[in-house]
Protein backbone atom coordinates (compact mmCIF):
# COMPACT_ATOMS: atom_id res chain seq x y z
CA UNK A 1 33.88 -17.54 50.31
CA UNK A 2 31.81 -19.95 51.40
CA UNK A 3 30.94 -17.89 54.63
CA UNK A 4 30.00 -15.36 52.25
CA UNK A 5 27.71 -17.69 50.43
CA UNK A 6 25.56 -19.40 53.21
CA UNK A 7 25.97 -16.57 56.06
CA UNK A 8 26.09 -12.63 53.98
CA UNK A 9 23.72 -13.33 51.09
CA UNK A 10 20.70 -14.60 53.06
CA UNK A 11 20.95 -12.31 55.64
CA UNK A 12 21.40 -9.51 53.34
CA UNK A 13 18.19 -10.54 51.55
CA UNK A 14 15.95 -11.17 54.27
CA UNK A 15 16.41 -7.74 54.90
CA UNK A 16 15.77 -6.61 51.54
CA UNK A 17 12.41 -8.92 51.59
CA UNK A 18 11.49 -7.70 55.11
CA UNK A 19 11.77 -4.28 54.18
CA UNK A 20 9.04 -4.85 51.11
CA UNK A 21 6.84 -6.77 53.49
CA UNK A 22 6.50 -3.82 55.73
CA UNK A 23 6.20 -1.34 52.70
CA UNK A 24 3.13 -2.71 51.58
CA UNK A 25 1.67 -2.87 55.05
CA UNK A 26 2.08 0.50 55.49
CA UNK A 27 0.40 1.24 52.03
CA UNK A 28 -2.33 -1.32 52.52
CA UNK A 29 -3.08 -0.98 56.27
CA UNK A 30 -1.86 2.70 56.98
CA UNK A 31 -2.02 5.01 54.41
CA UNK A 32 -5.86 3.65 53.52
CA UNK A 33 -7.01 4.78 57.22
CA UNK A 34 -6.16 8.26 57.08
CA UNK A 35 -9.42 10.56 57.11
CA UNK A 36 -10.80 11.13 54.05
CA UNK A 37 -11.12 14.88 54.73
CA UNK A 38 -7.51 14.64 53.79
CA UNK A 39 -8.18 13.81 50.34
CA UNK A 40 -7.03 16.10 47.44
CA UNK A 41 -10.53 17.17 45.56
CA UNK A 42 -10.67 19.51 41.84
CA UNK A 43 -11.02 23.33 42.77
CA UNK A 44 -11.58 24.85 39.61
CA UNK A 45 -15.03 25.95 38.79
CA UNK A 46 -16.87 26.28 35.52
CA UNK A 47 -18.79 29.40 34.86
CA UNK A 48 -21.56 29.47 32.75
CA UNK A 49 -20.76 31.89 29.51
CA UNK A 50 -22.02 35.43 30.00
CA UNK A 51 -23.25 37.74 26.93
CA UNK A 52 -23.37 41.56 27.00
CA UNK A 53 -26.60 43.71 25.87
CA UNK A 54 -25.77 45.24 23.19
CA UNK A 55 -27.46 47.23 20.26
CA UNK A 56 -28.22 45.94 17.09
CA UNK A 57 -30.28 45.41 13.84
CA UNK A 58 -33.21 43.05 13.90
CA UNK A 59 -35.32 42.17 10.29
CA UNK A 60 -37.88 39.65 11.09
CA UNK A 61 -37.50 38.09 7.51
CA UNK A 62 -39.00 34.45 6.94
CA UNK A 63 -37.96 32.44 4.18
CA UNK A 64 -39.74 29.65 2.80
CA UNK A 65 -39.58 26.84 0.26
CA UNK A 66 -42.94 25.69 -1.76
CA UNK A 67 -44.12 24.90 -5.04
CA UNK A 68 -46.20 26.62 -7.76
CA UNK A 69 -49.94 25.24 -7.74
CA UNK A 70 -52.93 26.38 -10.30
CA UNK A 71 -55.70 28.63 -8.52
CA UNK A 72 -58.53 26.86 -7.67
CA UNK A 73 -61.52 27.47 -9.42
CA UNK A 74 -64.46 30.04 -8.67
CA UNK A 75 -67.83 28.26 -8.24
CA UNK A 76 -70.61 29.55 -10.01
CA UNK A 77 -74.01 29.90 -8.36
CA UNK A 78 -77.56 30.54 -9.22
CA UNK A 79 -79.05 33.49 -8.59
CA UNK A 80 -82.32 32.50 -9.06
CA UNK A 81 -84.92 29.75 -8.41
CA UNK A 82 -86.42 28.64 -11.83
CA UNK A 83 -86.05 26.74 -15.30
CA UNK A 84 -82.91 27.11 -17.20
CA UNK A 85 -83.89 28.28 -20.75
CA UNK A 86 -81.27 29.28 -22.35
CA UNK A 87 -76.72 28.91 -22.22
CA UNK A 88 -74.96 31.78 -23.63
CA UNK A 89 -71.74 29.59 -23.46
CA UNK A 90 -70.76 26.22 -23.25
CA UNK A 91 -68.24 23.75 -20.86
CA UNK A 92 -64.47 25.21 -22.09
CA UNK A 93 -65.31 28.79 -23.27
CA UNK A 94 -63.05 31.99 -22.23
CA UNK A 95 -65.35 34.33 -20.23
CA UNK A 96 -64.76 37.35 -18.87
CA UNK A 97 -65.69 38.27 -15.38
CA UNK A 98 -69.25 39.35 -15.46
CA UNK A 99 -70.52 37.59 -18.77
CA UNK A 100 -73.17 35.50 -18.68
CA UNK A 101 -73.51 32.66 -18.51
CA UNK A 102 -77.20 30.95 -18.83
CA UNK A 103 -80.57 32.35 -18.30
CA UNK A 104 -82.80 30.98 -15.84
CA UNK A 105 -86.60 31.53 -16.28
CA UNK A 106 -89.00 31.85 -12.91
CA UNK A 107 -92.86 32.51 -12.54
CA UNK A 108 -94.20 35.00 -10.83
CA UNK A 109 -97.36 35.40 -9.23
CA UNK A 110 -99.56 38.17 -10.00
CA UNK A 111 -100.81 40.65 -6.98
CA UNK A 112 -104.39 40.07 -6.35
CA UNK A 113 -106.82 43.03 -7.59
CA UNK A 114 -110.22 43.78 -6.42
CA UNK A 115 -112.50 44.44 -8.50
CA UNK A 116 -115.95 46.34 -7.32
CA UNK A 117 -119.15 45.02 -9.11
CA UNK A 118 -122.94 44.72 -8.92
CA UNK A 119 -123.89 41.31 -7.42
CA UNK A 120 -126.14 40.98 -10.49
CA UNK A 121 -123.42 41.57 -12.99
CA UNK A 122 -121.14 39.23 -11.42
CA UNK A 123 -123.36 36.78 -11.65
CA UNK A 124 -124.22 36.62 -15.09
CA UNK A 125 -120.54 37.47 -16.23
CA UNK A 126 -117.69 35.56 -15.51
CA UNK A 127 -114.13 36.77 -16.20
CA UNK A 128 -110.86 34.02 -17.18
CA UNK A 129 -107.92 33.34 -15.12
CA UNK A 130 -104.77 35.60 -16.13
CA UNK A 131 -101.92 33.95 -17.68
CA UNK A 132 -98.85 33.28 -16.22
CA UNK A 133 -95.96 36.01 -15.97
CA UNK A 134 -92.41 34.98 -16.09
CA UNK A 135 -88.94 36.91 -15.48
CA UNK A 136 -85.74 36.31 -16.43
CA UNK A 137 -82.22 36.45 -14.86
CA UNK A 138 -79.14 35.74 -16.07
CA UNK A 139 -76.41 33.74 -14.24
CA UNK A 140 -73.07 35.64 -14.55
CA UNK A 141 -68.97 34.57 -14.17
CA UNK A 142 -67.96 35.06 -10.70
CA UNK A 143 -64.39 35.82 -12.36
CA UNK A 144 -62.46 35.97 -15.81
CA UNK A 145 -61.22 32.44 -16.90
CA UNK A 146 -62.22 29.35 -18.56
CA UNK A 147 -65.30 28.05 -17.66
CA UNK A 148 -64.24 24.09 -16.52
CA UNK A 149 -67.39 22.97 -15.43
CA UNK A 150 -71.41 23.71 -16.39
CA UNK A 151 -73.57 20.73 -14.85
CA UNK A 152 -76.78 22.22 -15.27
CA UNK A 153 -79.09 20.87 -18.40
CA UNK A 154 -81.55 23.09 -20.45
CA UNK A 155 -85.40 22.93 -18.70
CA UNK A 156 -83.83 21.93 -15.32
CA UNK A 157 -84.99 23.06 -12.04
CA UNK A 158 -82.70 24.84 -10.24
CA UNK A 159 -82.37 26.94 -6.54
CA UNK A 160 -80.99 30.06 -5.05
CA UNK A 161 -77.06 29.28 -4.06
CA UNK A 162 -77.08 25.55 -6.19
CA UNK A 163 -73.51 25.42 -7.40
CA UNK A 164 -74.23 25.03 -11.16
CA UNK A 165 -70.38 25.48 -12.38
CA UNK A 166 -67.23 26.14 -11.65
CA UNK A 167 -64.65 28.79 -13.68
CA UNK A 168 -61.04 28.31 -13.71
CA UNK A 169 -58.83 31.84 -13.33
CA UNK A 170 -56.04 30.38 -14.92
CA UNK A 171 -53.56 32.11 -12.13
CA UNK A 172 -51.16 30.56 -10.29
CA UNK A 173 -49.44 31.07 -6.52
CA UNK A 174 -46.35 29.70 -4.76
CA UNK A 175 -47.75 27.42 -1.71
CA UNK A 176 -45.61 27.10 1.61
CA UNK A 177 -45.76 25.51 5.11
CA UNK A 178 -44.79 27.59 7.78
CA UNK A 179 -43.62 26.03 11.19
CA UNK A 180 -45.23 27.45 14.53
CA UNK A 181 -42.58 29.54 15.62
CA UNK A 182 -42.51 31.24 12.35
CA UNK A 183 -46.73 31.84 12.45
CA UNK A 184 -45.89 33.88 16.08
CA UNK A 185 -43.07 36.04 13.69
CA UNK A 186 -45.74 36.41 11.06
CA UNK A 187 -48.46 37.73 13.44
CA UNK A 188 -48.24 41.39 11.52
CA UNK A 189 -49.33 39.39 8.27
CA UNK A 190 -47.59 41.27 5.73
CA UNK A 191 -49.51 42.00 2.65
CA UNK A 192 -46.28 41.98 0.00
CA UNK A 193 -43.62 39.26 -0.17
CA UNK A 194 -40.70 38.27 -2.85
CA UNK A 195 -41.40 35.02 -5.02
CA UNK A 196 -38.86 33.09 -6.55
CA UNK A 197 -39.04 30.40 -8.97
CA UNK A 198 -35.99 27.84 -9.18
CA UNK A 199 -34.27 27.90 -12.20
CA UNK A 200 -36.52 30.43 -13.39
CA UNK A 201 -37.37 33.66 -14.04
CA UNK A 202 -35.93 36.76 -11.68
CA UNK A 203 -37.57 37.37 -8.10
CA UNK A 204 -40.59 39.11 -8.57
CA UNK A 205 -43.17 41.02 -6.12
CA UNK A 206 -46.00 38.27 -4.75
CA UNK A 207 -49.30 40.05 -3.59
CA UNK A 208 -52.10 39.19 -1.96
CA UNK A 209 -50.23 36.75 0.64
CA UNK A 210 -52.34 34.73 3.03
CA UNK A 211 -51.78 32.78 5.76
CA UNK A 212 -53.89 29.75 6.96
CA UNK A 213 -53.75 27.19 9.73
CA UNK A 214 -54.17 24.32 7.63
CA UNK A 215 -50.75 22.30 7.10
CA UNK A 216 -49.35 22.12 3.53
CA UNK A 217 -49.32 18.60 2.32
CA UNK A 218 -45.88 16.94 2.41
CA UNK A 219 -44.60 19.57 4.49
CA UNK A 220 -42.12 17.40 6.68
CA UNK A 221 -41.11 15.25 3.94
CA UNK A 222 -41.22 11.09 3.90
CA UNK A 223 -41.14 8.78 6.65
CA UNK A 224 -38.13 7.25 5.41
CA UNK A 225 -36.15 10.39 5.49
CA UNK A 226 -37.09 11.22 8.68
CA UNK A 227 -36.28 7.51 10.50
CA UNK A 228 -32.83 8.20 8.59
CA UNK A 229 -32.16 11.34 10.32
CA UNK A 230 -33.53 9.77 13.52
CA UNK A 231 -30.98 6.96 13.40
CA UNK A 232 -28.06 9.61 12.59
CA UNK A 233 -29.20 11.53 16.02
CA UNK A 234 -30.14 14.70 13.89
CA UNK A 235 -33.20 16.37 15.72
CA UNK A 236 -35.98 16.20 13.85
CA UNK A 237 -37.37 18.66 11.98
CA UNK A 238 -40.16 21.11 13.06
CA UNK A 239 -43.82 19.42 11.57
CA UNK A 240 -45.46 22.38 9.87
CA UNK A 241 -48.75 23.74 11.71
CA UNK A 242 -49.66 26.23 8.69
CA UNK A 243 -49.17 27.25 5.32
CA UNK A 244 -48.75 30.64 3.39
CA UNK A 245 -49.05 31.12 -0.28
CA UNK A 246 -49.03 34.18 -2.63
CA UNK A 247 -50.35 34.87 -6.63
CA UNK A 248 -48.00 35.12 -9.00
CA UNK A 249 -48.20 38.14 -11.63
CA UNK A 250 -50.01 37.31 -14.88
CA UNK A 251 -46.69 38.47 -16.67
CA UNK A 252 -44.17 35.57 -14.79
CA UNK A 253 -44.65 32.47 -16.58
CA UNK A 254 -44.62 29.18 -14.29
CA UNK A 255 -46.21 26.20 -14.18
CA UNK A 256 -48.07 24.11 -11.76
CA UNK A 257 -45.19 21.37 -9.58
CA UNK A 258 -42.37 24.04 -10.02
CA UNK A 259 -40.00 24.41 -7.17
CA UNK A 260 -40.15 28.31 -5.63
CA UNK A 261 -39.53 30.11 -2.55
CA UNK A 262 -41.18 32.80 -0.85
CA UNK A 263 -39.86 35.81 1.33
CA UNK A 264 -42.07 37.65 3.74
CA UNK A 265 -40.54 40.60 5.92
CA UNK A 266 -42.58 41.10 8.61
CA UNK A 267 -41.10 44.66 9.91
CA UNK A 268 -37.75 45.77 10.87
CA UNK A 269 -36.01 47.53 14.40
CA UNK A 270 -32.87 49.38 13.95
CA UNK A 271 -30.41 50.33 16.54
CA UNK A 272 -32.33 48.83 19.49
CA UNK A 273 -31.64 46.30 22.51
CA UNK A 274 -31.25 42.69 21.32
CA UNK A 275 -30.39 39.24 22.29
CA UNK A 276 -29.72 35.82 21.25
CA UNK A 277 -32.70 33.66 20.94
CA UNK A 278 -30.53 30.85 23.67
CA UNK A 279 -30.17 33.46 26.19
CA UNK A 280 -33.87 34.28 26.72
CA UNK A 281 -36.53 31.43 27.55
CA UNK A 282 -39.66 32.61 25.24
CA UNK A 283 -39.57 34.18 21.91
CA UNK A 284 -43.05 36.07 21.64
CA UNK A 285 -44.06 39.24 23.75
CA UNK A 286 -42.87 37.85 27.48
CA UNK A 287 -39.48 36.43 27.81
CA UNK A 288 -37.06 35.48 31.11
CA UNK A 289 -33.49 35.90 31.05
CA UNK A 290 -31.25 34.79 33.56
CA UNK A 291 -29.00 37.99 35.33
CA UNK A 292 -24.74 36.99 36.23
CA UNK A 293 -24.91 38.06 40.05
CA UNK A 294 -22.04 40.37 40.66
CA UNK A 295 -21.06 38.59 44.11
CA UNK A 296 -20.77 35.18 41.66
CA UNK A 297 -23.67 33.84 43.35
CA UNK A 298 -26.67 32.29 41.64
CA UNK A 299 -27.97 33.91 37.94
CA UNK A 300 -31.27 35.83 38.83
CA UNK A 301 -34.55 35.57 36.61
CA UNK A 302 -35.74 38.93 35.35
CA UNK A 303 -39.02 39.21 33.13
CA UNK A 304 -38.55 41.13 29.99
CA UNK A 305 -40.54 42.72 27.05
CA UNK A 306 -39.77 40.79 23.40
CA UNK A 307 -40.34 42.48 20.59
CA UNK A 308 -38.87 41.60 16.78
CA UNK A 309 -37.50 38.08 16.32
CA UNK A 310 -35.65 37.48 13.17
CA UNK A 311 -34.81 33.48 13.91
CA UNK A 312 -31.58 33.96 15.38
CA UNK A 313 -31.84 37.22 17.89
CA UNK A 314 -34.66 39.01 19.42
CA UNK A 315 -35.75 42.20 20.29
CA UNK A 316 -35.56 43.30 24.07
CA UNK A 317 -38.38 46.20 24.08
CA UNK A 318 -37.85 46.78 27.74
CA UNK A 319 -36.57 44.93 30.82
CA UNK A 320 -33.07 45.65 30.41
CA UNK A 321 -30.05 48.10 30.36
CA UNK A 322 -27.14 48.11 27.50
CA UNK A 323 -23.88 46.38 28.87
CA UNK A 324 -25.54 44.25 31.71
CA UNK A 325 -24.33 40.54 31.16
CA UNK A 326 -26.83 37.88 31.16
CA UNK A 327 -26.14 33.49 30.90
CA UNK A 328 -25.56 33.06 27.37
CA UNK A 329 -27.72 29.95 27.30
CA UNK A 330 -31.24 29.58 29.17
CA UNK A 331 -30.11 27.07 32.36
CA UNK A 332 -31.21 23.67 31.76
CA UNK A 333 -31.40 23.93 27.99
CA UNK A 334 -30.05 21.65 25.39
CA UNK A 335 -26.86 22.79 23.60
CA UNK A 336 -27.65 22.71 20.01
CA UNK A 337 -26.03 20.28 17.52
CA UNK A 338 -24.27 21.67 14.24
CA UNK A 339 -25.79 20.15 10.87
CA UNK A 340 -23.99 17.14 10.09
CA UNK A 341 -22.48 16.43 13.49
CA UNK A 342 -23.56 13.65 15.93
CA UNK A 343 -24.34 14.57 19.28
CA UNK A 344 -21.43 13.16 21.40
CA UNK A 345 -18.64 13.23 18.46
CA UNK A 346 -16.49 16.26 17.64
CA UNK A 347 -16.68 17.64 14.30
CA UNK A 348 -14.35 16.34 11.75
CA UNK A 349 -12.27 17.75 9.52
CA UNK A 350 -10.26 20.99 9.45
């Protein structure tokens, strides 16, 4: 036993100890030298989604949120260089378009006439001066309303053009600001669009709509809003570069500050070639879209025509053929965030 003890058991593990020891300087010393051509590397490959041409619908309709605002009013002008003489109405009355307003007076001066006489006879007659002659014109309202303003005063001088006055039509529109990628989808400036008024009265039909380059006031909201969104990672919204606004009919009853939206469809393409808006790098007239090689090489550019963009797809007027496949998403292009979601994080929720 006690052979066992002092001879068997040491032996037995230096062997078990000498055996580690030349383990891990195979690992360490070995196995580390071998040629890193050797080395296992991922061979799987990600290809980039593909999207068919297909046929479809495409309604360029813009919608729009704005508010209801009072007309502004119609300057009124003076016809004539003279002396006012004489008001017809005063500062607050209802006029009609046409009425008039105040009457200015102006001098005119008389042609010369030449009158054939005996030297003698002029000399020993003399004939007096004419008098002066005077016409009259009457300053009329541009349009039908209330007349807000009259700044003129009676037996005061006034000039062709002077702005003497201002009438108020009493009409209201809905006022909008339009982002620049929906002024290119409003270049056919449709004449008709569909008003709404929130918590009001049913849509109704909003003529005479106009479109202008000057931003609508407030239009991207507060700067404490936006530094909030910032902060979340939300991409900012699009600063408005225009605005569009429409009259309301006499009949719809609104007031100015009310809350109302406006609908403008700017033409319509049925049955024709159409793509998402990410698969095509432009959205007006001239687009490129990226072409899945059959080989699985490279995508190839190809130019194509754009016609009708409704926001979400667009027109392909010519360029290419149904049922070729083109990259989903235009290479190099951000993938676009859901509402509510921060970029990096997975949606939550079910």
């Amino acid at each position: 036993m006690r052979v066992l003890r002092r001879v068997v058991f040491p032996i037995v593990w230096l062997l078990i100890f000498s055996v580690i020891a030349v383990a891990l300087v195979k690992i360490a010393f070995i196995d580390g030298l071998k040629d890193e051509s050797e080395q296992l590397f991922p061979s799987a490959q990600i290809q980039a989604p593909v999207i068919d041409v297909a046929r479809g619908t495409v309604t360029n309709t813009v919608e729009l949120t704005g508010t209801v605002q009072s007309d502004a009013g119609v300057p009124v002008r003076s016809t004539a260089a003279g002396k006012v003489v004489f008001f017809f109405v005063t500062k607050g009355a209802t006029v009609l378009e046409g009425e008039r307003l105040y009457q200015i007076r102006s001098e005119v001066t008389p042609d010369p006439v030449a009158v054939v006489s005996d030297e003698k006879d002029s000399e020993e007659s003399s004939q007096p001066a004419p008098g002066p002659v005077y016409s009259y014109t009457d300053v009329l309202a541009p349009t039908a309303g209330t007349l807000e303003t009259l700044t003129v005063l009676l037996d005061q001088e006034t000039s062709v053009g002077e702005t003497t006055g201002s009438v108020v039509p009493g009409t209201f529109s809905i006022t909008g600001a339009l982002t620049t990628a929906q002024q290119f989808r409003l270049m056919g400036r449709p004449s008709v669009a569909t008003g709404t008024i929130t918590n009001g009265p049913a849509p109704f039909s909003c003529q005479n709509v106009q479109l202008s380059n000057a931003p609508a006031e407030n239009a991207g909201g507060n700067d404490a809003d936006q530094a909030n969104a910032n902060m979340m990672g939300a991409v900012p919204a699009e600063a408005s570069s225009g605005q569009v606004s429409c009259s309301i009919p006499a009949e719809v009853e609104v007031f100015p500050g009310l809350g109302a939206g406006i609908t403008l469809t700017a033409g319509e393409a049925k049955d024709v070639l159409a793509l998402p808006l990410t698969a095509v790098k432009g959205s007006v007239k001239n687009g490129i879209v990226w072409i899945q090689s059959a080989e699985g090489g490279e995508p190839v550019e190809r130019e194509v025509v754009l016609g009708l963009n409704d926001g979400n797809q667009v027109e392909i007027a010519s360029g290419l053929k149904e049922g070729e496949q083109v990259l989903e998403f235009v290479p190099g292009s951000d993938a676009a965030v859901p509402n509510g979601q921060m970029p990096g994080y997975p949606m939550m929720g079910g």
